[in-house]
C-alpha atoms as a PDB file:
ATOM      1  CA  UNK A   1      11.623 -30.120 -17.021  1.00  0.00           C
ATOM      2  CA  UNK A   2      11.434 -26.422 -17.746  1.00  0.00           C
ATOM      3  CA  UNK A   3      12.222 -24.158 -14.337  1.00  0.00           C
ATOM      4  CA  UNK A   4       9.235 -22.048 -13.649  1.00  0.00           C
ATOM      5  CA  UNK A   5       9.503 -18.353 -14.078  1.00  0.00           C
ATOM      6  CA  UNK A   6       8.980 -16.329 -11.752  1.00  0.00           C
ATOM      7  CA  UNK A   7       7.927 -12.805 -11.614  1.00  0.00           C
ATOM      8  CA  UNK A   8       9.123  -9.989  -8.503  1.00  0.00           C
ATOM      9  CA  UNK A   9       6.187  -8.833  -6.789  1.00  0.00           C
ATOM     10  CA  UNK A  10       7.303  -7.387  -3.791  1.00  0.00           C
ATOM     11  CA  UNK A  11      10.476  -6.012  -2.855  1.00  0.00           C
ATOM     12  CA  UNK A  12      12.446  -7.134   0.241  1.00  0.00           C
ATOM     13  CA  UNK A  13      12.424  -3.862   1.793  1.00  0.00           C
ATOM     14  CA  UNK A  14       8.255  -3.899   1.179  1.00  0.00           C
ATOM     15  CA  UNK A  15       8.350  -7.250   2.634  1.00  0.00           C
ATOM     16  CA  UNK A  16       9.910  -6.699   6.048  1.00  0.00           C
ATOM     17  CA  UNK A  17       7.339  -3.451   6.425  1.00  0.00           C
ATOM     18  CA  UNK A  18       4.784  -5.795   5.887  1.00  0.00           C
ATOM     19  CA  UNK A  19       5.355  -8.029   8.333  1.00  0.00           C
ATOM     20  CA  UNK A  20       6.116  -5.547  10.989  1.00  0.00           C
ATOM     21  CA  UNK A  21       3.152  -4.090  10.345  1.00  0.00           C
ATOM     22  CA  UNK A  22       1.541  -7.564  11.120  1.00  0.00           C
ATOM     23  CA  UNK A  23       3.223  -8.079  14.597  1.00  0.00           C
ATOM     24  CA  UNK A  24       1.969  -4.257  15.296  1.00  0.00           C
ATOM     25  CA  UNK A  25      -1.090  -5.156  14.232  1.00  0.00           C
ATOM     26  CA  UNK A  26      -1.042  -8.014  16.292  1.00  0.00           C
ATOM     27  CA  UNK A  27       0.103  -6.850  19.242  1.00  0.00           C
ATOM     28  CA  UNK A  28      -2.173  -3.198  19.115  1.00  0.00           C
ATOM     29  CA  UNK A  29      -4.887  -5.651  18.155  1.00  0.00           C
ATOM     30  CA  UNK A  30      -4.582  -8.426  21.575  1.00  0.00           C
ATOM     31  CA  UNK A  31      -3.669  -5.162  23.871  1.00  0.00           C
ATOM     32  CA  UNK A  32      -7.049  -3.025  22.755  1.00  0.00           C
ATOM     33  CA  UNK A  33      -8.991  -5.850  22.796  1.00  0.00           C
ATOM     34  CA  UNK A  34      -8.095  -6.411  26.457  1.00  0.00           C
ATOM     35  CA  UNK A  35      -9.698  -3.074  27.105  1.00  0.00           C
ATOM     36  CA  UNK A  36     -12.821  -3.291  24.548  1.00  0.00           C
ATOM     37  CA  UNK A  37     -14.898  -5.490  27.230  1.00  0.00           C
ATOM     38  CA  UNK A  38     -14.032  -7.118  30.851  1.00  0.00           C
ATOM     39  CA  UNK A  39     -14.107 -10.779  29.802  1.00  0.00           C
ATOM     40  CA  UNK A  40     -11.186  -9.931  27.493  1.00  0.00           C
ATOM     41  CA  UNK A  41      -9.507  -8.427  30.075  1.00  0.00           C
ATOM     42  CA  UNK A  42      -7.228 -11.439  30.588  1.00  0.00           C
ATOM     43  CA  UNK A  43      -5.285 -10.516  27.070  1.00  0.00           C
ATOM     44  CA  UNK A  44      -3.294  -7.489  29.172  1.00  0.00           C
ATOM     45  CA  UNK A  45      -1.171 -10.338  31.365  1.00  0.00           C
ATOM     46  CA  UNK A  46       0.698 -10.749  27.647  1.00  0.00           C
ATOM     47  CA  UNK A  47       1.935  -7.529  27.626  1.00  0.00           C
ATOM     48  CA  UNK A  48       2.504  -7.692  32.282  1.00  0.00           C
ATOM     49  CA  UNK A  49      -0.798  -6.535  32.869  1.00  0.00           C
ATOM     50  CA  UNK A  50      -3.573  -3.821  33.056  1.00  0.00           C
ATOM     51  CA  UNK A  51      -0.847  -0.617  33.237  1.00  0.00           C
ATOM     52  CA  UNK A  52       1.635  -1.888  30.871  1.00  0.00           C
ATOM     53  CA  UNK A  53      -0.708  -2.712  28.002  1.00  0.00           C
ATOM     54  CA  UNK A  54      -2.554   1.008  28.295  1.00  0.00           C
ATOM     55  CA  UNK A  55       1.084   2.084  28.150  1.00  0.00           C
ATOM     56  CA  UNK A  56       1.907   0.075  24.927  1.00  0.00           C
ATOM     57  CA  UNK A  57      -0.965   0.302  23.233  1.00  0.00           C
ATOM     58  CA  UNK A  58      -0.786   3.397  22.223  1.00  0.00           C
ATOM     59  CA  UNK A  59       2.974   3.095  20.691  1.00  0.00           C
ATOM     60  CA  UNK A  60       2.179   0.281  18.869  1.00  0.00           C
ATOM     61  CA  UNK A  61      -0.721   1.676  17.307  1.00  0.00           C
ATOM     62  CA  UNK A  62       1.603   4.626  16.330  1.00  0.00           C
ATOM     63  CA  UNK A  63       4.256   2.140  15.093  1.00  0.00           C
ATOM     64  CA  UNK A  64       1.068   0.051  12.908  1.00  0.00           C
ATOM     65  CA  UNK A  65       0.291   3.476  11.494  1.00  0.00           C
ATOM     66  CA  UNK A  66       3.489   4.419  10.814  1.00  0.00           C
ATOM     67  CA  UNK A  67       4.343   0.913   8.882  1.00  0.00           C
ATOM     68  CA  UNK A  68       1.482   0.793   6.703  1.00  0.00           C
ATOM     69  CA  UNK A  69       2.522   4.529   5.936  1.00  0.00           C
ATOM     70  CA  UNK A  70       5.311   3.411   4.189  1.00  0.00           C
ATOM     71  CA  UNK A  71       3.314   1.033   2.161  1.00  0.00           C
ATOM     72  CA  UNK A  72       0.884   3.531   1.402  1.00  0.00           C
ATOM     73  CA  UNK A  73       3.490   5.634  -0.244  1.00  0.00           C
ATOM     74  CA  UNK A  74       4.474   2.974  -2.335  1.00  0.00           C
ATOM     75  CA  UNK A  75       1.314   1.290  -3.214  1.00  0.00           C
ATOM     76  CA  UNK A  76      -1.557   3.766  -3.375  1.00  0.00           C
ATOM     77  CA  UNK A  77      -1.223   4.560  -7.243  1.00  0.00           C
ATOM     78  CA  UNK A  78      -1.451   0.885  -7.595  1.00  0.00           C
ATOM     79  CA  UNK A  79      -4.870   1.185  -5.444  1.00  0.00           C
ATOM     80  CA  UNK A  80      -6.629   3.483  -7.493  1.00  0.00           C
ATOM     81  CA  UNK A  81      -9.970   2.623  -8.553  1.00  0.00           C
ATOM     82  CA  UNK A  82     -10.141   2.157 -12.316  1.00  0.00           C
ATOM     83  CA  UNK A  83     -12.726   0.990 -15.068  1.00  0.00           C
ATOM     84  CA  UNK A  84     -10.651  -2.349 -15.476  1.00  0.00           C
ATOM     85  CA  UNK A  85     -11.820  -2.558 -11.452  1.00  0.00           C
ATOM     86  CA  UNK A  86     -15.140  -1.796 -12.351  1.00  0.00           C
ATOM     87  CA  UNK A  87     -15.533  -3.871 -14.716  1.00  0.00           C
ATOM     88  CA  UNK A  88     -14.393  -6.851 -12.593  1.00  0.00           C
ATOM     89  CA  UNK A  89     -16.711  -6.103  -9.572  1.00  0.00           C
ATOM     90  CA  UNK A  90     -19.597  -6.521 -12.027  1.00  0.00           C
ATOM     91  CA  UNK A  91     -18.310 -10.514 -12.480  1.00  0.00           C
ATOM     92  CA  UNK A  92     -17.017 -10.576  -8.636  1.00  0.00           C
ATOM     93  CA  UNK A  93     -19.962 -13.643  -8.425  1.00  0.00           C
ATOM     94  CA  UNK A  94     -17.791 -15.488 -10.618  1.00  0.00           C
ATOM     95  CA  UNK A  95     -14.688 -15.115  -8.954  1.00  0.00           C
ATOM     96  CA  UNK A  96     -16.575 -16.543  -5.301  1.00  0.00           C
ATOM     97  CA  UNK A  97     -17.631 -19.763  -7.733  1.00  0.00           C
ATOM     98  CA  UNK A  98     -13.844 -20.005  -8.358  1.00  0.00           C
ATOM     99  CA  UNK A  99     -14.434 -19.139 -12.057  1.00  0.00           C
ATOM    100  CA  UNK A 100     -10.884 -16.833 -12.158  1.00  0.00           C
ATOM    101  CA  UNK A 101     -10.821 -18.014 -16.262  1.00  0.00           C
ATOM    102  CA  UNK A 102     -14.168 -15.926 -16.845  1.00  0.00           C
ATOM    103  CA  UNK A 103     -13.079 -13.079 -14.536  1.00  0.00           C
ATOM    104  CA  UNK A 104     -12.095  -9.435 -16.575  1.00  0.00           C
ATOM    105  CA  UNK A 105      -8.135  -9.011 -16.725  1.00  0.00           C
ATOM    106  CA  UNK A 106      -7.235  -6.816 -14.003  1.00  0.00           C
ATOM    107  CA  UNK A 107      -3.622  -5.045 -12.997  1.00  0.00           C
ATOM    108  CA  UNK A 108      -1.674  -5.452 -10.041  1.00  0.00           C
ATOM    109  CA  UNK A 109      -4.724  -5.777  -7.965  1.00  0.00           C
ATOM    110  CA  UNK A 110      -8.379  -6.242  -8.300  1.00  0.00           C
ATOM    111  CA  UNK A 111     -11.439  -4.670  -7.035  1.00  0.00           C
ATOM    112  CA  UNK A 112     -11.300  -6.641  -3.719  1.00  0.00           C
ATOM    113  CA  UNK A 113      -7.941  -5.763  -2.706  1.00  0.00           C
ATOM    114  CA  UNK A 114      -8.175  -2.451  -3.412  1.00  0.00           C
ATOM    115  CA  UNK A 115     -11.228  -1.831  -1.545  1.00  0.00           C
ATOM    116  CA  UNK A 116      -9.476  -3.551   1.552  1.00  0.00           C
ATOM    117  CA  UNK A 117      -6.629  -1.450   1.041  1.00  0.00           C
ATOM    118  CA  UNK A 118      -8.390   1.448   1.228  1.00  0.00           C
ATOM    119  CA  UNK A 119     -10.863   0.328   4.182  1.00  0.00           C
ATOM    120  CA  UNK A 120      -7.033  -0.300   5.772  1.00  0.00           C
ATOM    121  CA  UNK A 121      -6.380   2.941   5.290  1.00  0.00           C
ATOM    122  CA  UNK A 122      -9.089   5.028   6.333  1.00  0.00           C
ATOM    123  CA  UNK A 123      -9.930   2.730   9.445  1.00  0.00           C
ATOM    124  CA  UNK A 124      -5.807   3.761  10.538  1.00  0.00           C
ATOM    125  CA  UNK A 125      -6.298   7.307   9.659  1.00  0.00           C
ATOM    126  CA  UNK A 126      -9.637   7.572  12.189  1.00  0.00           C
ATOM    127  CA  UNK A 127      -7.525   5.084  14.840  1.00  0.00           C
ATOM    128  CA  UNK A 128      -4.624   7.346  14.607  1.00  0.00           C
ATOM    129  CA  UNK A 129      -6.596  10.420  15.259  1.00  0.00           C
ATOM    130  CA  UNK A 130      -8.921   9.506  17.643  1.00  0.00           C
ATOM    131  CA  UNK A 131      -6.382   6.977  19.628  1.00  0.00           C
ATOM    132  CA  UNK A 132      -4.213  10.691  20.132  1.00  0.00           C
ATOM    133  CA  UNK A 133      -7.593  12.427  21.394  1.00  0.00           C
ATOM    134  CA  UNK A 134      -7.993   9.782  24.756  1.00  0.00           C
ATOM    135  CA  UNK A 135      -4.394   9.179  25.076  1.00  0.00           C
ATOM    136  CA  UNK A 136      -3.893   9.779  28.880  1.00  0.00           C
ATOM    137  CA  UNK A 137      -1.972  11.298  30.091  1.00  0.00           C
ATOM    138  CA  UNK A 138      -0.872  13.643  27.380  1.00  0.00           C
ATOM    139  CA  UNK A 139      -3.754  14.546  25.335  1.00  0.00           C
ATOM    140  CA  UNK A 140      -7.028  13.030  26.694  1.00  0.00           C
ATOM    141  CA  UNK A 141      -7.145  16.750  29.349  1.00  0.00           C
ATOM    142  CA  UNK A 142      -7.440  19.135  26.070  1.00  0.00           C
ATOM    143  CA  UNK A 143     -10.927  17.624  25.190  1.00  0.00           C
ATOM    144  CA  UNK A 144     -14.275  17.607  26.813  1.00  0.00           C
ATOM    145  CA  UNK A 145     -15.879  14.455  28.189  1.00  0.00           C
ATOM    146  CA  UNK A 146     -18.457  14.345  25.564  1.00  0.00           C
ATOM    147  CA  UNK A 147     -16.049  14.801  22.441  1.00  0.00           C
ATOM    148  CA  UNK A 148     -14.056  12.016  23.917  1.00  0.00           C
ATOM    149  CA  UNK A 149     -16.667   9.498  24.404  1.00  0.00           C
ATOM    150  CA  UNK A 150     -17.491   9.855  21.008  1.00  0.00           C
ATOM    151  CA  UNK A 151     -14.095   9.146  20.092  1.00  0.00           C
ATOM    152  CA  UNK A 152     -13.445   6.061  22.006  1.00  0.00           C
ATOM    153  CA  UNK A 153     -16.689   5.288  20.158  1.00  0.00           C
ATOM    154  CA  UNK A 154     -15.260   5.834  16.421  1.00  0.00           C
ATOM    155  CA  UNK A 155     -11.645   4.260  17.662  1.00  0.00           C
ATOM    156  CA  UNK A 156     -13.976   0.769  18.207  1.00  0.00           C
ATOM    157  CA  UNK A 157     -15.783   1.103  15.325  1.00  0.00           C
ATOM    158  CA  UNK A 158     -12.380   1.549  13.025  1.00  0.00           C
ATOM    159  CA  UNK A 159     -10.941  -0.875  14.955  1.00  0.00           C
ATOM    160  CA  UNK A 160     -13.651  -3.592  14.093  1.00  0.00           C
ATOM    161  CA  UNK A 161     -13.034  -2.234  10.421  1.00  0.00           C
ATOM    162  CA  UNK A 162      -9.693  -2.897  10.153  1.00  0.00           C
ATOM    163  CA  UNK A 163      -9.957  -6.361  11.996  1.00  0.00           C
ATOM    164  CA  UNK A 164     -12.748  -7.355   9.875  1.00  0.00           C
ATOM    165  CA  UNK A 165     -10.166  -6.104   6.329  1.00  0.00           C
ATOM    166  CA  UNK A 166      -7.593  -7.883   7.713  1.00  0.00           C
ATOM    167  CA  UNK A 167      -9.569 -11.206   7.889  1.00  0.00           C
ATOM    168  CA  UNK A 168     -10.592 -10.695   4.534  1.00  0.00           C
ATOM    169  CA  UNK A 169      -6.834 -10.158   3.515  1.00  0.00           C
ATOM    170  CA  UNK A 170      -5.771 -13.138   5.116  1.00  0.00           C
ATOM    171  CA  UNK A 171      -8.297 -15.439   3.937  1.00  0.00           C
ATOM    172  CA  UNK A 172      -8.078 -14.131   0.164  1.00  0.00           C
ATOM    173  CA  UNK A 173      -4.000 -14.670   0.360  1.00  0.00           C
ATOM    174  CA  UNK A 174      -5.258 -18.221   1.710  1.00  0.00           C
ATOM    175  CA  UNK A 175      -7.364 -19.057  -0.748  1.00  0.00           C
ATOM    176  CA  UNK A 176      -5.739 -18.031  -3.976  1.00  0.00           C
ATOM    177  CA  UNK A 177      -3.244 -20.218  -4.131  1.00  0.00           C
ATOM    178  CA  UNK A 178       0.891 -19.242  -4.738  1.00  0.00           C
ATOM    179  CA  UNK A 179      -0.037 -15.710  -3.251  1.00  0.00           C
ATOM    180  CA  UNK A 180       1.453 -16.001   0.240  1.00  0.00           C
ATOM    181  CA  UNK A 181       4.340 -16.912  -2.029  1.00  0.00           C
ATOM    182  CA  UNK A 182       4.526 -12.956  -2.716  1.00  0.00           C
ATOM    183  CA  UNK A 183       5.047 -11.849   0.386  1.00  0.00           C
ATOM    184  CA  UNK A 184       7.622 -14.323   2.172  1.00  0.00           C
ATOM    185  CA  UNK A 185       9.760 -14.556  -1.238  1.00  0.00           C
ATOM    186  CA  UNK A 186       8.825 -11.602  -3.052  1.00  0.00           C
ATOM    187  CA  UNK A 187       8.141 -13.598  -6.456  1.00  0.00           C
ATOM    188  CA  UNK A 188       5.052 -15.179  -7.953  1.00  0.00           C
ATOM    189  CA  UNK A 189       4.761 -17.762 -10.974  1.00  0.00           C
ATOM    190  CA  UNK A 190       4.325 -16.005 -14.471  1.00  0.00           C
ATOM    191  CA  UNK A 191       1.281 -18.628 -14.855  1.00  0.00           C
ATOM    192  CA  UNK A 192       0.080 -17.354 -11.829  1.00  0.00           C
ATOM    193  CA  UNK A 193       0.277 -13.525 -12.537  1.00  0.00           C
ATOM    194  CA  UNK A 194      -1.325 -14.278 -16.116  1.00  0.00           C
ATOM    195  CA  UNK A 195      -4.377 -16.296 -14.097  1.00  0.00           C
ATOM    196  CA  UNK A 196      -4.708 -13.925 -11.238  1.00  0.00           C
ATOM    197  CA  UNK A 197      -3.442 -10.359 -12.589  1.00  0.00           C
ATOM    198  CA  UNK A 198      -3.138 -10.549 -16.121  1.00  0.00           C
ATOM    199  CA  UNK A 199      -2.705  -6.739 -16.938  1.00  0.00           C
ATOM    200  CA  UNK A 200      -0.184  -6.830 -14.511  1.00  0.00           C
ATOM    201  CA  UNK A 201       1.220  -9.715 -15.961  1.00  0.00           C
ATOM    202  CA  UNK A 202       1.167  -8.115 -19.487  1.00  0.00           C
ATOM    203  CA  UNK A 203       3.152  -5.061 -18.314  1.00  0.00           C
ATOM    204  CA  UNK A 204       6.235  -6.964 -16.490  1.00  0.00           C
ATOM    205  CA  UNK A 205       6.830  -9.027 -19.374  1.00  0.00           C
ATOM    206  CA  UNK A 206       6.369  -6.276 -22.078  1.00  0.00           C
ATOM    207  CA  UNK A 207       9.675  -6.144 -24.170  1.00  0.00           C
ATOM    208  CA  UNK A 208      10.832  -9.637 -23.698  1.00  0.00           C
END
């Protein structure tokens, strides 16, 4: 039998920032929640209770940001909306029936990714920002109560934005099948990238 080839998607280096930025994500996300309302309260004992999860909340949010930074710089031209994109978010019905054969080619990523990439983004940006506002005890004292309510207010609402993009990332790296692949070994099948990318596909095996 013929050995499959395989294509490099992701680098190691791109890899391990991923990942990190997972655990961040993870532990930012359990910590906050602990605070968001008092029947969650009960997540702070993971991190030795009430004081010590305000304390570390706030780094690891820093540390998410700071990750996904590093991505950013690496991925956003890949990210940019394009007419290819456009096109495929006219069919996107298709692709939810499973129809990927009747879906219009698309590059490294499609619409869907790219719009969670970006939701990613922003939601971090407004987290980052307004997390630095109320963080006590440095910060918090150079605003007034009412500017700070409000952002406590937008730091919930990104924060239910970014959970809710990084369902959607999850489940779609679920569902297509050979793309968790990607990200623990860095390589995908060329039958894959044709299905699922094939622009993509096209331009890592021009030349051969």
């Amino acid at each position: 039998m013929m050995a499959t080839k395989m294509l490099q998607r992701y680098q190691d280096a791109e890899r391990m920032n991923h990942w990190f930025m997972a655990l961040m994500f993870v532990f930012a996300g359990l910590s906050g929640l602990a605070f968001f309302h008092p029947s969650l309260f009960f997540l702070s004992h993971l991190f030795g209770g009430g004081a010590w999860a305000r304390i570390l909340h706030p780094f690891m949010g820093v540390l998410m940001v700071l990750s996904f930074l590093g991505l950013f710089t690496k991925l956003w031209r890949d990210n940019v909306i394009n007419d290819a994109d456009r096109e495929w978010k006219k069919h996107a019905g298709r692709m939810l029936k499973g129809d990927k054969e009747g879906m219009p080619p698309v590059g490294k990523y499609n619409y869907g990714q790219k719009m969670v990439f970006w939701a990613m983004a922003v939601s971090l940006v407004l987290l980052l920002i307004t997390g630095f506002m109320f963080w006590r005890p440095w910060f918090a004292p150079l605003f007034p109560i009412p500017v700070l309510r409000i952002a406590v207010l937008v730091h919930s609402v990104s924060a239910v934005v970014l959970i809710a993009a990084t369902i959607m990332h999850v489940y779609a790296a679920i569902w297509v099948k050979g793309t968790v692949r990607a990200m623990t070994r860095g390589t995908v099948s060329e039958g894959w990238a044709k299905l699922n990318h094939p622009l993509w596909h096209e331009e890592m095996t021009k030349g051969r």
